[in-house]
Protein backbone atom coordinates (compact mmCIF):
# COMPACT_ATOMS: atom_id res chain seq x y z
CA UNK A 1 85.20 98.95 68.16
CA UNK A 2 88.71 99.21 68.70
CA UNK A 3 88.50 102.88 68.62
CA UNK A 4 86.39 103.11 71.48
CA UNK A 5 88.52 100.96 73.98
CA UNK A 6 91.60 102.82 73.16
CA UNK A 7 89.76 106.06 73.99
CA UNK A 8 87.93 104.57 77.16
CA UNK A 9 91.69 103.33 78.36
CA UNK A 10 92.73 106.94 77.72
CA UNK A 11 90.13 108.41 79.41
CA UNK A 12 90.82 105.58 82.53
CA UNK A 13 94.88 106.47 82.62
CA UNK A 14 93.93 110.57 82.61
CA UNK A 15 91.62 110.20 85.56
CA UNK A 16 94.12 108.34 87.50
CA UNK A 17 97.33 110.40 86.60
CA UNK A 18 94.58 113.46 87.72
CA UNK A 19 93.91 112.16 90.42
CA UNK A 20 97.58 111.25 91.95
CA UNK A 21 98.31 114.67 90.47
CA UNK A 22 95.60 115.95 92.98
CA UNK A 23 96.97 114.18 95.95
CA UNK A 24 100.85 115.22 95.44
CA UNK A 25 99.37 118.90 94.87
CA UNK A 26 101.30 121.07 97.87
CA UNK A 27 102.10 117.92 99.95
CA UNK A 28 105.29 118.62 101.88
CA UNK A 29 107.48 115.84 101.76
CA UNK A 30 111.05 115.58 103.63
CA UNK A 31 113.81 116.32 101.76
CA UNK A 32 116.52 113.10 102.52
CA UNK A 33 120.52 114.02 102.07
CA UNK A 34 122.27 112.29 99.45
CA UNK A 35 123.57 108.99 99.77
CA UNK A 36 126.76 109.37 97.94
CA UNK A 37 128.00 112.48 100.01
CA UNK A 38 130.32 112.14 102.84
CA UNK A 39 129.69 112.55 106.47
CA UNK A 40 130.21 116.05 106.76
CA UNK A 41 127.80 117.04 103.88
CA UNK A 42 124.91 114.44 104.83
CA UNK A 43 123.29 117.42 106.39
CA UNK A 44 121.74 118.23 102.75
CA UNK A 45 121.49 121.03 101.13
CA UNK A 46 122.01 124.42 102.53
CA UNK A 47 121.44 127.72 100.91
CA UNK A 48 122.56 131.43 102.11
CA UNK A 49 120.68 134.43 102.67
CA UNK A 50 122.56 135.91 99.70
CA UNK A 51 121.94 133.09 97.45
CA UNK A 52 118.15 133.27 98.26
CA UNK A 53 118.11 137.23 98.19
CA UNK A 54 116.57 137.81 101.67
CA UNK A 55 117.52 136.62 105.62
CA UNK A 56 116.70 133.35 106.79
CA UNK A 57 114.52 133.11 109.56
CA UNK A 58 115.87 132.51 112.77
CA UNK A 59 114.16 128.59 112.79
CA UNK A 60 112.41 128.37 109.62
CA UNK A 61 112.65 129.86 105.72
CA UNK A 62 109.98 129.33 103.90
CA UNK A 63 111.64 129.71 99.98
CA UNK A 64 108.86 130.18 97.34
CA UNK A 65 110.19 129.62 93.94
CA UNK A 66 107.67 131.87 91.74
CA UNK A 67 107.15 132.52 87.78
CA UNK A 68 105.34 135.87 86.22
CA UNK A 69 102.29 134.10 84.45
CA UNK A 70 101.49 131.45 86.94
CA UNK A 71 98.11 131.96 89.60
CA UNK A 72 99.38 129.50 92.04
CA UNK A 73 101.77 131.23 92.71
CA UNK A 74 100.34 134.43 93.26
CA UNK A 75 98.22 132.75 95.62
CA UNK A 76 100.85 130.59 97.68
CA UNK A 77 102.56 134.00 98.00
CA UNK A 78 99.68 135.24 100.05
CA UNK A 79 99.17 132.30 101.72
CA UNK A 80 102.71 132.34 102.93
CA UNK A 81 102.52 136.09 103.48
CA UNK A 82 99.49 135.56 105.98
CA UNK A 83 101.21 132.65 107.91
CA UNK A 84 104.29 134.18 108.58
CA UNK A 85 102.93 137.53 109.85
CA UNK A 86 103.54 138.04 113.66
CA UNK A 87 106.25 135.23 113.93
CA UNK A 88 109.39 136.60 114.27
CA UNK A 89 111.63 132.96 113.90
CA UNK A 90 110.37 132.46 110.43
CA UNK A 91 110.80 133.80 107.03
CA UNK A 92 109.09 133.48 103.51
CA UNK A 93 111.43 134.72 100.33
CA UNK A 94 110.33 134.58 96.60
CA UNK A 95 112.21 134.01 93.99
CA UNK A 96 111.69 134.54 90.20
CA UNK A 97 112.51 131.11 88.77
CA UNK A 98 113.23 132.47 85.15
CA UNK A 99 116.07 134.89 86.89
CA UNK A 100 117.69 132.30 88.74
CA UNK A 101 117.82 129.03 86.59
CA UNK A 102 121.31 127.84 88.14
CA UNK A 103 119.48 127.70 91.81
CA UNK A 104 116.26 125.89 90.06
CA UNK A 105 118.70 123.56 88.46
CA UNK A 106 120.93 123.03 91.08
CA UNK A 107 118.17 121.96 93.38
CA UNK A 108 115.75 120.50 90.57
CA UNK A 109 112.77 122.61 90.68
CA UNK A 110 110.23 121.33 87.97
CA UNK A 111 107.25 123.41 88.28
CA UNK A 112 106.11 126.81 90.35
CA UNK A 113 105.31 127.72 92.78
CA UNK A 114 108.20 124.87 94.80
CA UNK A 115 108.12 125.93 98.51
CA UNK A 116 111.31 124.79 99.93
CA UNK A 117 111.65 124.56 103.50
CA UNK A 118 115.24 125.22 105.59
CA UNK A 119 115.62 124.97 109.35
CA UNK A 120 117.94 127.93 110.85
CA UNK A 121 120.98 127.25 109.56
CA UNK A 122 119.80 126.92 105.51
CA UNK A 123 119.22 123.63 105.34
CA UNK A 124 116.51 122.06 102.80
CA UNK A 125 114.38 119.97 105.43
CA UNK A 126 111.28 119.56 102.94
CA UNK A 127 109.45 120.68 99.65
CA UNK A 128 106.12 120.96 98.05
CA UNK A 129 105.22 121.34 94.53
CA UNK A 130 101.60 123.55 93.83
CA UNK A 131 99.37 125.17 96.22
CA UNK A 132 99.86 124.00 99.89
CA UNK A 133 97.06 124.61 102.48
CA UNK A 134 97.20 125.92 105.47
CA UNK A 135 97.53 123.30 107.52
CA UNK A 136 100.35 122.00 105.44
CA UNK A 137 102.10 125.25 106.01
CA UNK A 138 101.31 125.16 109.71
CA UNK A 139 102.56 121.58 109.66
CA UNK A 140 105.85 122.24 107.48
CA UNK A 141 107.05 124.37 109.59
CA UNK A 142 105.77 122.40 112.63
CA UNK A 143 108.35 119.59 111.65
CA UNK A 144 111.15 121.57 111.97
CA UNK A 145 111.02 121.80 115.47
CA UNK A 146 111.22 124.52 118.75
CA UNK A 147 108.39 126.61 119.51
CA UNK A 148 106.96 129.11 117.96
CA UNK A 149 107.53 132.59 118.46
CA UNK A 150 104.82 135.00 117.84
């Protein structure tokens, strides 16, 4: 009997964890600054065009960190590709995660595909882990503010 209520807990915790796994899937979420920098680097992180391989767009990057194997990915790719076409003030860059580990480390990517967002000067404003939709996309970059140029 004991048997069964272990499994039926089991069973119970992997729903839930599926579930909140589900519901985090592609969310942006704002990326805060550190707490422990000074005043001068509270702006967060910033990356260059040359650290990301490709320009930044004029108000918004849209940084897709990729792997070979993974179908996500190849699907956030086009999803990205299709949302950016026609606006000239914003950007989307891939990068292979396996050829630049010190970037994923540095700003703690844990899966693929990690969209990171910047504003105009480089700046990580936001992030999503998995599969965004559209409307996340549309609202990403949204958030960052000025109007959008088509």
């Amino acid at each position: 009997m004991t048997g069964i209520w272990v499994l039926a807990v089991a069973i119970v915790v992997t729903f839930a964890l599926a579930l909140l796994m589900r519901r985090r899937n592609g969310r942006f979420r704002e990326v805060a600054p550190p707490r422990s920098a000074p005043s001068e680097a509270m702006t967060g992180e910033r990356l260059t065009a040359a650290e990301i391989g490709g320009e930044l767009g004029s108000r918004v990057s849209l940084v897709q960190f990729s792997s070979a194997f993974c179908s996500p990915c190849r699907a956030t790719r086009a999803l990205l590709h299709d949302v950016v076409a026609g606006r000239s003030d914003v950007r989307h860059v891939e990068i292979d995660a396996e050829a630049h580990l010190d970037l994923v480390r540095r700003l703690g990517i844990l899966r693929t595909p990690t969209v990171l967002v910047l504003d105009g000067s480089g700046r990580v404003v936001g992030r999503a882990s998995g599969l965004p939709s559209r409307d996340q996309v549309e609202a990403a970059i949204a958030a960052v503010g000025g109007p959008s140029q088509g």
